[in-house]
C-alpha atoms as a PDB file:
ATOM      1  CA  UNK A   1     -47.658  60.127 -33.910  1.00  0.00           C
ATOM      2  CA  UNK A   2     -46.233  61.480 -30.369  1.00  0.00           C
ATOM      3  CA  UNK A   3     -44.531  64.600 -30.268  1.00  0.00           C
ATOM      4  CA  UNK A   4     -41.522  63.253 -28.875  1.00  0.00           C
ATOM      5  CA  UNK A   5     -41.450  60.684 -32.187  1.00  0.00           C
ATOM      6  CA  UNK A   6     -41.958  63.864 -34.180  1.00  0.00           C
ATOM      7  CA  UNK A   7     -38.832  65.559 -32.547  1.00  0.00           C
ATOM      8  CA  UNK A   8     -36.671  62.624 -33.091  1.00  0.00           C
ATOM      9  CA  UNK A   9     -37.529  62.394 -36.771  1.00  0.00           C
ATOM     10  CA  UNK A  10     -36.688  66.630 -37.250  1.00  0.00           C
ATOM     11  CA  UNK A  11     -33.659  66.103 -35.383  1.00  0.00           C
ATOM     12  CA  UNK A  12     -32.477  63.061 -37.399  1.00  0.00           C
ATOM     13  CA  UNK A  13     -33.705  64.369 -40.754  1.00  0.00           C
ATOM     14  CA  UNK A  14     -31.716  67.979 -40.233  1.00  0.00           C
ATOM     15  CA  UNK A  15     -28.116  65.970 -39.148  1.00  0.00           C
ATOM     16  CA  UNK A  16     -28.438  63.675 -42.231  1.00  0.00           C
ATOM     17  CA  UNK A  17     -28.932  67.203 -44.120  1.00  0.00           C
ATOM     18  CA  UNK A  18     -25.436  68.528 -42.540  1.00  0.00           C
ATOM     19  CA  UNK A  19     -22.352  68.382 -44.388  1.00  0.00           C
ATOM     20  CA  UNK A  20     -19.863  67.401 -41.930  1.00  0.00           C
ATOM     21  CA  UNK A  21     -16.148  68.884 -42.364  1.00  0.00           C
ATOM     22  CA  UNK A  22     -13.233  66.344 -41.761  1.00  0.00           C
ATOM     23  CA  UNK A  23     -12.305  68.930 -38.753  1.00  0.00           C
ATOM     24  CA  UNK A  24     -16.053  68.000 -37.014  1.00  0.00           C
ATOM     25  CA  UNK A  25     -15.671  64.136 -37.926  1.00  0.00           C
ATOM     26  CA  UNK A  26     -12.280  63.756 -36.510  1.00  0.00           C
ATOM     27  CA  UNK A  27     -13.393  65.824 -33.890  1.00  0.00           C
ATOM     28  CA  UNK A  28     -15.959  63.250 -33.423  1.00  0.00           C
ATOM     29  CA  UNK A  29     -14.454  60.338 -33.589  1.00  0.00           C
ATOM     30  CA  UNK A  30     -11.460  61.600 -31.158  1.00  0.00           C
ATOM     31  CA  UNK A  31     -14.802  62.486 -28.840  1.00  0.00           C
ATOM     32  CA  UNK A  32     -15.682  58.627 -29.245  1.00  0.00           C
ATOM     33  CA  UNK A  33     -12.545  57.219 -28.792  1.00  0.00           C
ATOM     34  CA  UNK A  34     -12.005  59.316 -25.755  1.00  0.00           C
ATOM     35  CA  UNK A  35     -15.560  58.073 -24.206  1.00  0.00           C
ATOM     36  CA  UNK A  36     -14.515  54.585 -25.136  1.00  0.00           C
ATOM     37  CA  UNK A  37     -17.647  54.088 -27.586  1.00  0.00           C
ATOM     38  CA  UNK A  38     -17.994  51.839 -30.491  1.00  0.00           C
ATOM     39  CA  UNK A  39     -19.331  52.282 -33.451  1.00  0.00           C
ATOM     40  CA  UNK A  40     -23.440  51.900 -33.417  1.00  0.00           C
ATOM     41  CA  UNK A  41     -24.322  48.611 -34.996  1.00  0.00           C
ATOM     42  CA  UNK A  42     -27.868  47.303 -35.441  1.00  0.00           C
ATOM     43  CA  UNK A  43     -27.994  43.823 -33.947  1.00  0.00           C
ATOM     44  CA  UNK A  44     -31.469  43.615 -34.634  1.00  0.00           C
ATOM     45  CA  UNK A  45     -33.349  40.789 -36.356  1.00  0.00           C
ATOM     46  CA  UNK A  46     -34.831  42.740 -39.000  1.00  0.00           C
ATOM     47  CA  UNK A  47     -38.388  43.592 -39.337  1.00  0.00           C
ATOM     48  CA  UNK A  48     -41.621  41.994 -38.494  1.00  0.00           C
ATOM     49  CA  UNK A  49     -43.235  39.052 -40.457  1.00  0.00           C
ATOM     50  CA  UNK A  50     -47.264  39.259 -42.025  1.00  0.00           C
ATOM     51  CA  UNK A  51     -47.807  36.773 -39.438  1.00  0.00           C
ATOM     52  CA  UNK A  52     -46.323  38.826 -36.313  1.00  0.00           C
ATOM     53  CA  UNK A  53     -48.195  42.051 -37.358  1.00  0.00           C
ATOM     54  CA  UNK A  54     -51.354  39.978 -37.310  1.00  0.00           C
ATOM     55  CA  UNK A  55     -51.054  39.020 -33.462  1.00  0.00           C
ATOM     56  CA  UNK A  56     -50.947  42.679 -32.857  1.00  0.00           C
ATOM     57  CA  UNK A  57     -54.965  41.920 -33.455  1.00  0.00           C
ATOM     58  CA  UNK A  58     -55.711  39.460 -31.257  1.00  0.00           C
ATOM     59  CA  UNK A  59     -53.067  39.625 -28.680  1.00  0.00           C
ATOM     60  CA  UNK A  60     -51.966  42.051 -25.657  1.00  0.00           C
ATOM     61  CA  UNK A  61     -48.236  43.841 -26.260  1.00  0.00           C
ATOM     62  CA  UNK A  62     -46.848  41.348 -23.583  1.00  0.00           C
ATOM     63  CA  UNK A  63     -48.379  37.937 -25.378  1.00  0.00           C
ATOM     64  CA  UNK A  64     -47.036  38.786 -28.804  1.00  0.00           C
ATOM     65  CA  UNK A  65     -43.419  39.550 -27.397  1.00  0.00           C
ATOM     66  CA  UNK A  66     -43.076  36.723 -25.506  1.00  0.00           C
ATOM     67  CA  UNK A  67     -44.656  35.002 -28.959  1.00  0.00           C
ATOM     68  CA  UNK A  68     -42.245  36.969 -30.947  1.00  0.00           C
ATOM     69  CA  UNK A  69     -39.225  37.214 -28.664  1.00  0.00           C
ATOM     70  CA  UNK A  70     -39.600  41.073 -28.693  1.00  0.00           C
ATOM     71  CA  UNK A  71     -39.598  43.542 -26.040  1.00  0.00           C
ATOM     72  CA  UNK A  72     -42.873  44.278 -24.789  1.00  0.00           C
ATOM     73  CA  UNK A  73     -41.898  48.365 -26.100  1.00  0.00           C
ATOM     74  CA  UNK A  74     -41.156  46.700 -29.529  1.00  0.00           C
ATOM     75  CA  UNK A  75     -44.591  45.473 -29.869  1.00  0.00           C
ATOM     76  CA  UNK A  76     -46.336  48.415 -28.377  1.00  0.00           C
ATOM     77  CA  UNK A  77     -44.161  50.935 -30.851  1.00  0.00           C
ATOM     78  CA  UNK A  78     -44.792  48.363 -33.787  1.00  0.00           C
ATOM     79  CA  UNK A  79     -49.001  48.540 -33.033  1.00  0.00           C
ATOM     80  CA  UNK A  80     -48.811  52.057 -32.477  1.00  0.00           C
ATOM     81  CA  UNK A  81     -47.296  52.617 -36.266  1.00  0.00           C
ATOM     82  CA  UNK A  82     -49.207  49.914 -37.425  1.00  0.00           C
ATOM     83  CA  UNK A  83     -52.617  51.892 -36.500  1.00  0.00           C
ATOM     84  CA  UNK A  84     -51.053  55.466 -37.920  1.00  0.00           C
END
């Protein structure tokens, strides 16, 4: 795994750990609305099939995301875990 996946995971794992007053979430969300952000909302297709993880054997990154309809990033991330 790369450090900077490593980081990432730490940093998520200790602000799912923090109890968040309603002074920091209002703050938050007044932050938010002030940036004009939306909520984050996975628009994703959900995860990868037996038969898409098995290209990952055969094919390059770019063949099995034009295949799959996946970024070429998705399938290089999704190999690299696949291999860990």
């Amino acid at each position: 795994m790369c450090a900077i996946t490593i980081a990432a995971k730490m940093g998520a794992a200790a602000l799912k750990k923090k109890e968040w007053t309603d002074e920091e979430l209002d703050a938050k969300s007044a932050r938010s609305k002030a940036l004009g952000l939306k909520p984050n909302r996975w628009t994703g297709r959900g995860g990868w099939t037996a038969d898409e993880v098995k290209l990952l054997d055969t094919l390059t990154d770019a063949a099995v995301a034009n295949r799959t309809g996946r970024s070429m990033n998705a399938a290089r991330c999704k190999r690299r875990r696949v291999r860990e």
